[in-house]
Protein backbone atom coordinates (compact mmCIF):
# COMPACT_ATOMS: atom_id res chain seq x y z
CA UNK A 1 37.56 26.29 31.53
CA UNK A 2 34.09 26.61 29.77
CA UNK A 3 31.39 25.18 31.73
CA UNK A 4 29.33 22.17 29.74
CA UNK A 5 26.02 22.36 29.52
CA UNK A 6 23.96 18.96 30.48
CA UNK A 7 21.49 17.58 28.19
CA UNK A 8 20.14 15.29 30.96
CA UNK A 9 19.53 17.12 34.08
CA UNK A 10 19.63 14.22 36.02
CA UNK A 11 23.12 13.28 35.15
CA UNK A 12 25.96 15.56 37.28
CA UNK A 13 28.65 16.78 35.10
CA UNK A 14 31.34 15.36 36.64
CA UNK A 15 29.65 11.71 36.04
CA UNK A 16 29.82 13.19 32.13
CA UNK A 17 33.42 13.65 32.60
CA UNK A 18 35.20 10.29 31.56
CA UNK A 19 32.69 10.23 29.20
CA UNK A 20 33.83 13.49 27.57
CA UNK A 21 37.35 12.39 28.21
CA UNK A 22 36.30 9.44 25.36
CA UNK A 23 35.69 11.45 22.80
CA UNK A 24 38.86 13.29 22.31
CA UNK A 25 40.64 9.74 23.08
CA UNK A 26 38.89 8.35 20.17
CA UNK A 27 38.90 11.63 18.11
CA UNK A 28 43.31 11.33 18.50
CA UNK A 29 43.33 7.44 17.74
CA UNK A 30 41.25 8.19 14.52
CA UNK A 31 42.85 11.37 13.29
CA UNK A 32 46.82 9.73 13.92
CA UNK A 33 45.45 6.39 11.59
CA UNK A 34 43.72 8.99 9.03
CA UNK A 35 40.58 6.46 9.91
CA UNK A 36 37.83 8.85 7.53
CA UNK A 37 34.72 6.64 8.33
CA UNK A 38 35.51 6.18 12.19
CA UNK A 39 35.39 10.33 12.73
CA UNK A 40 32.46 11.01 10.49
CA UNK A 41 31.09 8.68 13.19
CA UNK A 42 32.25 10.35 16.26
CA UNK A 43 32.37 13.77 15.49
CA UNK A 44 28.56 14.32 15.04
CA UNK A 45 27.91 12.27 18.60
CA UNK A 46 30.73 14.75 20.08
CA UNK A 47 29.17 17.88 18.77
CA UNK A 48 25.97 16.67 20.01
CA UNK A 49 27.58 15.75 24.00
CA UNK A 50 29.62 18.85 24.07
CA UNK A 51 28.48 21.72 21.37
CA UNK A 52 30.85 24.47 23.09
CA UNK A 53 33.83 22.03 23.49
CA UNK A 54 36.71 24.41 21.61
CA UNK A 55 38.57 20.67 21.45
CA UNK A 56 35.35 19.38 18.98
CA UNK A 57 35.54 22.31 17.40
CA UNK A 58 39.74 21.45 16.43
CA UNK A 59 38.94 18.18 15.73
CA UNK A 60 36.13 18.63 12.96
CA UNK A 61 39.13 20.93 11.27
CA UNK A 62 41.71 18.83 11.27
CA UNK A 63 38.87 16.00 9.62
CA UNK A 64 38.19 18.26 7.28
CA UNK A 65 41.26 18.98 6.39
CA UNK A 66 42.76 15.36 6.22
CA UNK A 67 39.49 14.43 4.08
CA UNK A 68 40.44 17.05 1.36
CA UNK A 69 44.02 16.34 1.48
CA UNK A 70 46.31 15.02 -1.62
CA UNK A 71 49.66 14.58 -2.12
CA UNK A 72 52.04 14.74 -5.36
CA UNK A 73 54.84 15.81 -6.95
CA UNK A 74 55.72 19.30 -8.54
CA UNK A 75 57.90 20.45 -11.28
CA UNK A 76 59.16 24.30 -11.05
CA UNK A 77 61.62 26.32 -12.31
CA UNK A 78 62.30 27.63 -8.51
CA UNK A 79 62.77 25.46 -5.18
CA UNK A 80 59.58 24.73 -3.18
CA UNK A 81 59.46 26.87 -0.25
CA UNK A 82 59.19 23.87 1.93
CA UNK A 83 60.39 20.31 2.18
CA UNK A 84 62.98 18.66 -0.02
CA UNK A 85 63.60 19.42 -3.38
CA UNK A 86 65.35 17.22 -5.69
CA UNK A 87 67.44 19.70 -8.78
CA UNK A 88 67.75 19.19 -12.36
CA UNK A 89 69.78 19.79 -15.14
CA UNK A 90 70.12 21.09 -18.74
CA UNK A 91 71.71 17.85 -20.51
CA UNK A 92 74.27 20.04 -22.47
CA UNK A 93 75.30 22.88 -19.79
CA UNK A 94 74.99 20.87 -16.52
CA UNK A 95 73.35 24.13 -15.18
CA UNK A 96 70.61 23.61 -12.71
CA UNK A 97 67.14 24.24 -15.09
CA UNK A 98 64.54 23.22 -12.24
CA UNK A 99 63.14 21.55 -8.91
CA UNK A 100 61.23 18.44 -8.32
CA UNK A 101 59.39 18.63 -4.96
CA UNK A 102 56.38 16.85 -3.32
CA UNK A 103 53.95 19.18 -2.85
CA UNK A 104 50.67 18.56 -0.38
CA UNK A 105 47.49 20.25 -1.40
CA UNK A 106 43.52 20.78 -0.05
CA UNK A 107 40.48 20.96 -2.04
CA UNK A 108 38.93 24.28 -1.55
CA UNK A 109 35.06 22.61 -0.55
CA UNK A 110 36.96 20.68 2.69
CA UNK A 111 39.46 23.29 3.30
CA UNK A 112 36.39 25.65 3.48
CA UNK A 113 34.19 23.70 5.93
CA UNK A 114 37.36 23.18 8.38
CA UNK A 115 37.65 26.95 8.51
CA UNK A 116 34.02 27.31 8.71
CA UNK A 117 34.38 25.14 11.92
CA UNK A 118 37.03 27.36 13.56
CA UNK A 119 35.09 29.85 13.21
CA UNK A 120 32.28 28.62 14.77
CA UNK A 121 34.58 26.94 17.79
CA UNK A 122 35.91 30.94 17.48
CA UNK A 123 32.94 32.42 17.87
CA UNK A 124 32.84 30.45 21.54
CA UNK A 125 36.38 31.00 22.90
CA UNK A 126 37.69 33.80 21.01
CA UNK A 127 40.85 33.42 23.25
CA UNK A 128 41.96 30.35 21.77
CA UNK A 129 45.31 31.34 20.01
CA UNK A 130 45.70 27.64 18.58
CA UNK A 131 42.50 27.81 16.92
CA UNK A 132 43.41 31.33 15.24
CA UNK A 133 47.30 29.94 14.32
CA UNK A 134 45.57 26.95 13.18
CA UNK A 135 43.36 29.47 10.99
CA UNK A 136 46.50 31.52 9.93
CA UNK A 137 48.77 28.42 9.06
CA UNK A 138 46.25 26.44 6.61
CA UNK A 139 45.46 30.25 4.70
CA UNK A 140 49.23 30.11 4.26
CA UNK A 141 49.68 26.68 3.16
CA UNK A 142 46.59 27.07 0.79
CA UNK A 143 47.96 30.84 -0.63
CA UNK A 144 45.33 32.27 0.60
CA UNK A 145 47.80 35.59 1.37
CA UNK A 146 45.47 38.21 1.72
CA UNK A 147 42.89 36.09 4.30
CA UNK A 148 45.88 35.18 5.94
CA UNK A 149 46.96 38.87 6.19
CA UNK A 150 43.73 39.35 7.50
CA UNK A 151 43.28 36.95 9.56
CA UNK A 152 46.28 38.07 11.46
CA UNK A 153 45.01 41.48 11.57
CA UNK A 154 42.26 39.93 13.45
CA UNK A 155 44.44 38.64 16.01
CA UNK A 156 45.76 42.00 17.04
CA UNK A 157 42.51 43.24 17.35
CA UNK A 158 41.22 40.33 19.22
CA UNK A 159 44.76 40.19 21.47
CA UNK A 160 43.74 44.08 22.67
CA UNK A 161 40.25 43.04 23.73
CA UNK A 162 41.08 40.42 25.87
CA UNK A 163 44.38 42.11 27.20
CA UNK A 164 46.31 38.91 25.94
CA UNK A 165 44.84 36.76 27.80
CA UNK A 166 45.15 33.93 25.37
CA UNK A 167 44.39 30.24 26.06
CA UNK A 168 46.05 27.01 24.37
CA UNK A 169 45.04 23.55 23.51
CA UNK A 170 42.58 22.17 26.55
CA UNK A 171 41.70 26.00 27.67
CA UNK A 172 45.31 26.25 29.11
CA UNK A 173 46.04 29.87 29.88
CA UNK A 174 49.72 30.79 28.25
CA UNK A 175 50.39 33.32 31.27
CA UNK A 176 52.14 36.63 31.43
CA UNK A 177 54.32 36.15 28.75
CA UNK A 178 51.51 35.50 25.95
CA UNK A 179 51.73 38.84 24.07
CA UNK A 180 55.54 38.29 23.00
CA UNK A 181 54.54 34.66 22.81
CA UNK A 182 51.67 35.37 20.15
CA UNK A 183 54.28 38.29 18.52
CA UNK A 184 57.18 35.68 18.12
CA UNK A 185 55.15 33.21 16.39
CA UNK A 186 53.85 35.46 14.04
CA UNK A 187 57.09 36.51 13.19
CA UNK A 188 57.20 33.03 11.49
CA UNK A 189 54.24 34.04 8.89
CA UNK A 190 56.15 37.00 8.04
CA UNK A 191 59.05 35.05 6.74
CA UNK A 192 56.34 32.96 5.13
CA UNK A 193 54.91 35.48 3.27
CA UNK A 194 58.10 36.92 2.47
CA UNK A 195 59.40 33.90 0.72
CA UNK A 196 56.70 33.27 -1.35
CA UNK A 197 57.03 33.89 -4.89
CA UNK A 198 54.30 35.23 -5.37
CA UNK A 199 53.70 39.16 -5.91
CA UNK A 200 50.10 38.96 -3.88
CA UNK A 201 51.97 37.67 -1.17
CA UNK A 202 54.47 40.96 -0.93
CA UNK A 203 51.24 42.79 -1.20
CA UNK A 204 49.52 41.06 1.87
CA UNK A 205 52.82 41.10 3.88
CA UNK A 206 53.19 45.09 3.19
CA UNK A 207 49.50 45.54 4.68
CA UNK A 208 50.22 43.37 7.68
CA UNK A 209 53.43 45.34 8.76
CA UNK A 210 51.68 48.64 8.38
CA UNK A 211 48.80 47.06 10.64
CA UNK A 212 51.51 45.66 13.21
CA UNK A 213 53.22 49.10 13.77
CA UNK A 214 50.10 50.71 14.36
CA UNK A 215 49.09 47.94 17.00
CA UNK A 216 52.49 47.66 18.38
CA UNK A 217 54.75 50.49 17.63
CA UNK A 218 57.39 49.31 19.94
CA UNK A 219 57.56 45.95 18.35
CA UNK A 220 61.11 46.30 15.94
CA UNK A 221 60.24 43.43 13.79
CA UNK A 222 57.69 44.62 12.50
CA UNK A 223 59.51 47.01 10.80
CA UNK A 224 62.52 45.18 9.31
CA UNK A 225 59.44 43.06 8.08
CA UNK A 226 58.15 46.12 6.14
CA UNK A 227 61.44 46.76 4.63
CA UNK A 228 62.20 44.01 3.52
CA UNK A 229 58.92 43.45 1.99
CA UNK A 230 59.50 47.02 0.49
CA UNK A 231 62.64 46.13 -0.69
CA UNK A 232 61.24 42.91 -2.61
CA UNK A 233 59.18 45.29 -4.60
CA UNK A 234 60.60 48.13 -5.47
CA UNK A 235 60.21 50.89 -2.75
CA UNK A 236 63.45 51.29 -1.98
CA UNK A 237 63.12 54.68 -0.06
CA UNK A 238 59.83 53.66 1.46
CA UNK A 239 62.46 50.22 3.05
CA UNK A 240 64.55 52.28 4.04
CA UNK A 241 62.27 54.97 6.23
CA UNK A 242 61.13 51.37 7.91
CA UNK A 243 64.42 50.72 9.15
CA UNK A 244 65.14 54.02 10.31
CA UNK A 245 61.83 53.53 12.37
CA UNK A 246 63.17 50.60 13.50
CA UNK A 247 66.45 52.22 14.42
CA UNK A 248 64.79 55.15 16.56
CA UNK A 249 63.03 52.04 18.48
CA UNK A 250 66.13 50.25 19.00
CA UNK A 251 69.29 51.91 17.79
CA UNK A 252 71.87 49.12 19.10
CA UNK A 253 70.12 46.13 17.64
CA UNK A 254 72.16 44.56 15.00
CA UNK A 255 69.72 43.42 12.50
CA UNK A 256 68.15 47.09 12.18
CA UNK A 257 71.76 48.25 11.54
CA UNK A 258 72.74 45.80 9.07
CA UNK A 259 69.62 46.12 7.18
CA UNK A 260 70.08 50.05 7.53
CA UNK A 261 74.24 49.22 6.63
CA UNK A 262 73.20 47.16 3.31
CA UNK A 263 70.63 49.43 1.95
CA UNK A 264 73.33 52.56 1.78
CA UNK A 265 76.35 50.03 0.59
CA UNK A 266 73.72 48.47 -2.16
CA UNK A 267 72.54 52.64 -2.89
CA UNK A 268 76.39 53.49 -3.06
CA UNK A 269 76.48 55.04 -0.18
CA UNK A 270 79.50 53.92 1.16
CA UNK A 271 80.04 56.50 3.77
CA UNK A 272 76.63 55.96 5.53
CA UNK A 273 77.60 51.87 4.95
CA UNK A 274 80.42 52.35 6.89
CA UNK A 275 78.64 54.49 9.76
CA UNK A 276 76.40 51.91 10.31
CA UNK A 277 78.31 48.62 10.32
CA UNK A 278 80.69 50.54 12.54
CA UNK A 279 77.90 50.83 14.76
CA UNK A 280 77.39 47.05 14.61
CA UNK A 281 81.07 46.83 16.20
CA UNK A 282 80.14 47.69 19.79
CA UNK A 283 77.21 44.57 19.71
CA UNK A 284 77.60 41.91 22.62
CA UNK A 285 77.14 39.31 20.06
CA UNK A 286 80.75 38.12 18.38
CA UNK A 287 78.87 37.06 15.15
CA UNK A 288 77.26 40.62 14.73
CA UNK A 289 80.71 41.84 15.14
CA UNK A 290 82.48 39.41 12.91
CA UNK A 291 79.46 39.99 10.35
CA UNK A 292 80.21 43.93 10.49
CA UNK A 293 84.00 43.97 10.31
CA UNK A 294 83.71 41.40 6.79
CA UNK A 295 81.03 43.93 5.57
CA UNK A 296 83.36 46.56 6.32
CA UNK A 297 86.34 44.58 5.07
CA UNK A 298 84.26 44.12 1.76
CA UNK A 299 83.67 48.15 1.73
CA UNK A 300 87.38 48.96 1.79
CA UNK A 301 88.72 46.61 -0.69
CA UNK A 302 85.88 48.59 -3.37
């Protein structure tokens, strides 16, 4: 835990204690009501008690990003990639012409400063995985793709320095198992960068998979990542030379051989389709089975 520093000598820290305690009471009772004018209060006496407190530095993000927050309603031609979506229709063909979906959105000025303060609280506790996620998760949400790319790209860099000795919310280590812990959960912002329509965001997901597989070279996911990411745009051979990476990591795991079965059965290659989904066959799993005998199934009746 990060040792506070006293601003009056003649007061122990542990008398500070409850005291300390308060502020992070208050700071949750303000932040759940969305009470603006109560935090601008407390915030600036809680950076002032406890300037190193990782916890102050969380809380003046999430004001910040509650103060520039606004909600409303969007009108696309594709679903949202989150939340509910409500579908419309052409009049004359009943065929589904677009999506209306609530959308939330943050100013740039506010989302900046709660960043800004992340960084700061960052600087302090660079072990603090929640305050880099939290960092990671708003760059997503704002499509920001290539900070976000980046900012993961940090993480692996800071993850080798400390040996993965990452802390959570309150300074609580996340023991032994934190590396696959911190890998699993970023596995999330692949899919979110995947999904986006958005060309930029191929582009940043591309760059993070190459970074990943140098960092972790053992890590398979990485590498279906970078397929499919290839795949999305175009560079079809360079997909497929990620799977077979992938493959030579892992050769029994059945998402590597699907993805490796699907690229030769969508190239024509129905010999090398069949190799692989055969492969799939001998998987503990009964749904990677049943998924490789209907691809096969499919094959044959061609």
């Amino acid at each position: 835990m990060i040792k506070k520093i006293s601003l009056f000598l003649f007061i122990s820290a542990l008398s500070l204690l409850p005291l300390f305690a308060d502020f992070k009471s208050d700071y949750e009772k303000y932040i759940k009501s969305e009470n603006i004018k109560k935090l601008e209060v407390l915030l600036p006496e809680w950076e002032k008690a406890e300037p190193n407190n990782p916890e102050m530095f969380i809380a003046y993000f999430n004001y910040y990003l509650l103060k520039g927050r606004s909600s409303g309603l969007t009108l696309d031609t594709v679903p949202p990639e989150s939340g509910p979506a409500i579908p419309f229709s052409d009049p004359d063909t009943g065929e589904t012409v677009g999506y209306i979906g609530g959308q939330t959105s943050y100013d740039k000025t506010n989302t900046e400063k709660a960043l800004e303060y992340l960084n700061k609280g960052l600087a302090i506790a660079p072990e603090r995985l929640d305050m880099h996620f939290g960092q990671i998760s708003i760059l997503g949400q704002i499509n920001e793709y290539e900070r976000m790319a980046e900012k993961i790209i940090e993480v692996f860099r800071v993850a080798k320095k400390i040996n993965h000795k990452w802390l959570w919310s309150n300074n609580e280590p996340m023991g032994d198992d934190a590396e696959n812990i911190m890998l699993d959960s970023i596995n999330d912002y692949h899919a979110h960068l995947l999904t986006a329509h958005d060309t930029a965001a191929k582009e940043a997901e591309i760059k993070l998979c190459l970074a990943q597989t140098k960092a972790y070279p053992k890590n398979i996911y990485a590498y279906n990542f970078l397929g499919a990411a290839y795949m999305q745009t175009g560079q079809d051979e360079k997909a497929l030379q990620a799977f077979l990476s992938a493959e030579k990591i892992d050769p029994s795991d059945g998402i590597v051989l699907g993805n490796i079965g699907k690229w030769y059965a969508d190239h024509g290659d129905t010999k090398n389709a069949k190799k692989y989904y055969k492969k799939m066959l001998k998987n503990p799993d009964t749904r990677v089975r049943e998924f490789a005998r209907n691809r096969l199934d499919a094959l044959d009746k061609k």
